[in-house]
C-alpha atoms as a PDB file:
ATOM      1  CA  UNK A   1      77.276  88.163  95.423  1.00  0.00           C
ATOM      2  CA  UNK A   2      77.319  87.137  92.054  1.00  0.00           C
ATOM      3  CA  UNK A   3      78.438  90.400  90.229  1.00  0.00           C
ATOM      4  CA  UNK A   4      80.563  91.241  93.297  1.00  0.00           C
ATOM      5  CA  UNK A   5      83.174  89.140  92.631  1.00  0.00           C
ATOM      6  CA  UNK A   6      83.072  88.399  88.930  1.00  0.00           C
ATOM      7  CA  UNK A   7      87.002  90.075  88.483  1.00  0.00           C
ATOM      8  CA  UNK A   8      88.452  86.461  90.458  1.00  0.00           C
ATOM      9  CA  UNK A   9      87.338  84.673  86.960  1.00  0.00           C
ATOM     10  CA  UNK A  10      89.212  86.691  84.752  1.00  0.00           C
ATOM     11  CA  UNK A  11      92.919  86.975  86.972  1.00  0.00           C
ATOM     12  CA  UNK A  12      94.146  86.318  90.550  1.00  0.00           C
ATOM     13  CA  UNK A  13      94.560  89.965  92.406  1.00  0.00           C
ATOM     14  CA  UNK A  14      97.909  88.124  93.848  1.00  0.00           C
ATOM     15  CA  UNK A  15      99.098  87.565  90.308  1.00  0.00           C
ATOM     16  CA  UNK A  16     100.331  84.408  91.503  1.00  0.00           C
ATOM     17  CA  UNK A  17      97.814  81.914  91.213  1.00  0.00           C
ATOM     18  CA  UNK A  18      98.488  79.018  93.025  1.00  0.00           C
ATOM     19  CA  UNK A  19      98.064  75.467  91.453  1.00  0.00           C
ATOM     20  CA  UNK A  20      94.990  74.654  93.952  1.00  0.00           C
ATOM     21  CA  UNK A  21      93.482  77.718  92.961  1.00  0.00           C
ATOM     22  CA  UNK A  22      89.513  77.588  92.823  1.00  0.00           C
ATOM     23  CA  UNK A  23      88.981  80.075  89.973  1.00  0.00           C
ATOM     24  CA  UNK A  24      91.532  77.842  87.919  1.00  0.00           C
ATOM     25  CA  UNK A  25      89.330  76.187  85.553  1.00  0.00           C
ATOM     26  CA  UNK A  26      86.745  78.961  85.430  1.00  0.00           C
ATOM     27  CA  UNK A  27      89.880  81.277  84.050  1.00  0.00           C
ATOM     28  CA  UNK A  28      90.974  78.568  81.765  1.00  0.00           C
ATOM     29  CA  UNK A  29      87.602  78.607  80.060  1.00  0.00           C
ATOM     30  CA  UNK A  30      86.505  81.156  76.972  1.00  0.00           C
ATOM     31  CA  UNK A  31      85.427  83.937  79.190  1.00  0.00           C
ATOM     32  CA  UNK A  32      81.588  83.826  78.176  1.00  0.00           C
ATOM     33  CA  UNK A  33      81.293  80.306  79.006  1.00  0.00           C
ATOM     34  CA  UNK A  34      83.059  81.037  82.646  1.00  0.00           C
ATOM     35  CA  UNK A  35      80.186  83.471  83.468  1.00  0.00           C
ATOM     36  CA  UNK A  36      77.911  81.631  82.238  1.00  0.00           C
ATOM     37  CA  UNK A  37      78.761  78.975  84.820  1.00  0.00           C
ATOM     38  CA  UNK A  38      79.116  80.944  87.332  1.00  0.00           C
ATOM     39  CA  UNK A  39      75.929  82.717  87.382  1.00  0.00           C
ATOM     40  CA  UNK A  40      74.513  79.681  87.127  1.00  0.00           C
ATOM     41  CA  UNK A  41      76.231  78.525  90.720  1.00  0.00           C
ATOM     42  CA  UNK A  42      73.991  78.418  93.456  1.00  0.00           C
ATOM     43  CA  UNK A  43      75.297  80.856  95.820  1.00  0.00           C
ATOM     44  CA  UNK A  44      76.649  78.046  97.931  1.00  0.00           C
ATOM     45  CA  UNK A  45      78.924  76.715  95.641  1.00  0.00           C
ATOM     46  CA  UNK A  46      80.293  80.318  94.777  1.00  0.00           C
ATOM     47  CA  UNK A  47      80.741  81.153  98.772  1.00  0.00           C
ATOM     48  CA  UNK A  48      82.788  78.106  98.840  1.00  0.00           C
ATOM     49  CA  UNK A  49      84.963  79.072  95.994  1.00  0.00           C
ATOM     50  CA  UNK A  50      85.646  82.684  97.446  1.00  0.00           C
ATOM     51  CA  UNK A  51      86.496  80.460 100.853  1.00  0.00           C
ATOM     52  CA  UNK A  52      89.099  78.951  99.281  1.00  0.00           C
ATOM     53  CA  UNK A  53      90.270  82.312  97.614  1.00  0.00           C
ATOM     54  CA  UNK A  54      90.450  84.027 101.142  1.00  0.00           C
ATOM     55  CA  UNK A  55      92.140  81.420 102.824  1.00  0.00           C
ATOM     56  CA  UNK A  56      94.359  81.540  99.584  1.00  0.00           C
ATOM     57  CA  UNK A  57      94.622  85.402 100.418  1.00  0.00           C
ATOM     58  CA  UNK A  58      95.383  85.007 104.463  1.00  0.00           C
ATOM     59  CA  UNK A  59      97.804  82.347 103.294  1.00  0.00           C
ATOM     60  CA  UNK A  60      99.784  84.361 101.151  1.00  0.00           C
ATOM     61  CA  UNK A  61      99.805  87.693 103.238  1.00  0.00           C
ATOM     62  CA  UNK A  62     101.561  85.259 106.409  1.00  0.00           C
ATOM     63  CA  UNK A  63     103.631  84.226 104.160  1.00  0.00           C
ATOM     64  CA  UNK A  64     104.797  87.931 102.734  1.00  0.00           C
ATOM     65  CA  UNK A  65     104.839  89.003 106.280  1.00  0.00           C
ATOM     66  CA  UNK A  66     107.105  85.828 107.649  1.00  0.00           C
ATOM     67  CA  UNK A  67     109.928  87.014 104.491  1.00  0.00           C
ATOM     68  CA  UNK A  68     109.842  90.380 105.732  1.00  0.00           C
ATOM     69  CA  UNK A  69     110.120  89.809 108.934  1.00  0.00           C
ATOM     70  CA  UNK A  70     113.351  87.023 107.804  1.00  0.00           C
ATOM     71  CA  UNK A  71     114.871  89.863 105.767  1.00  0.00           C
ATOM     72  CA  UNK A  72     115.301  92.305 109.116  1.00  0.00           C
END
């Protein structure tokens, strides 16, 4: 899991990162000090962070759907 999802530190694949955002401060670091940390996460602290970025992700697609379905 650790290389899997190493692109989430660099930018948000919604490019629209919201201000609770869990990658935040990881993509506000110099990039080699940001994977440095997070290969140093125990895997349960990076699950938790991709939690947060799917429930981001859900989030976001409801809300896309609910304006489309406005716009009819």
């Amino acid at each position: 899991m650790k290389t899997q999802y190493v692109g989430l530190i660099f930018k948000c694949p919604l490019n629209d990162e919201c201000g609770h955002c869990a990658f935040k401060n990881l993509r506000a670091m110099p990039v080699h000090k940001a994977l440095q940390i997070w290969f140093e996460m125990a895997p349960e602290q990076q699950y938790e962070m991709l939690e947060k970025h799917h429930d981001c992700v859900r989030k976001s697609e409801i809300g896309l759907s609910i304006d489309k379905l406005l716009s009819v």
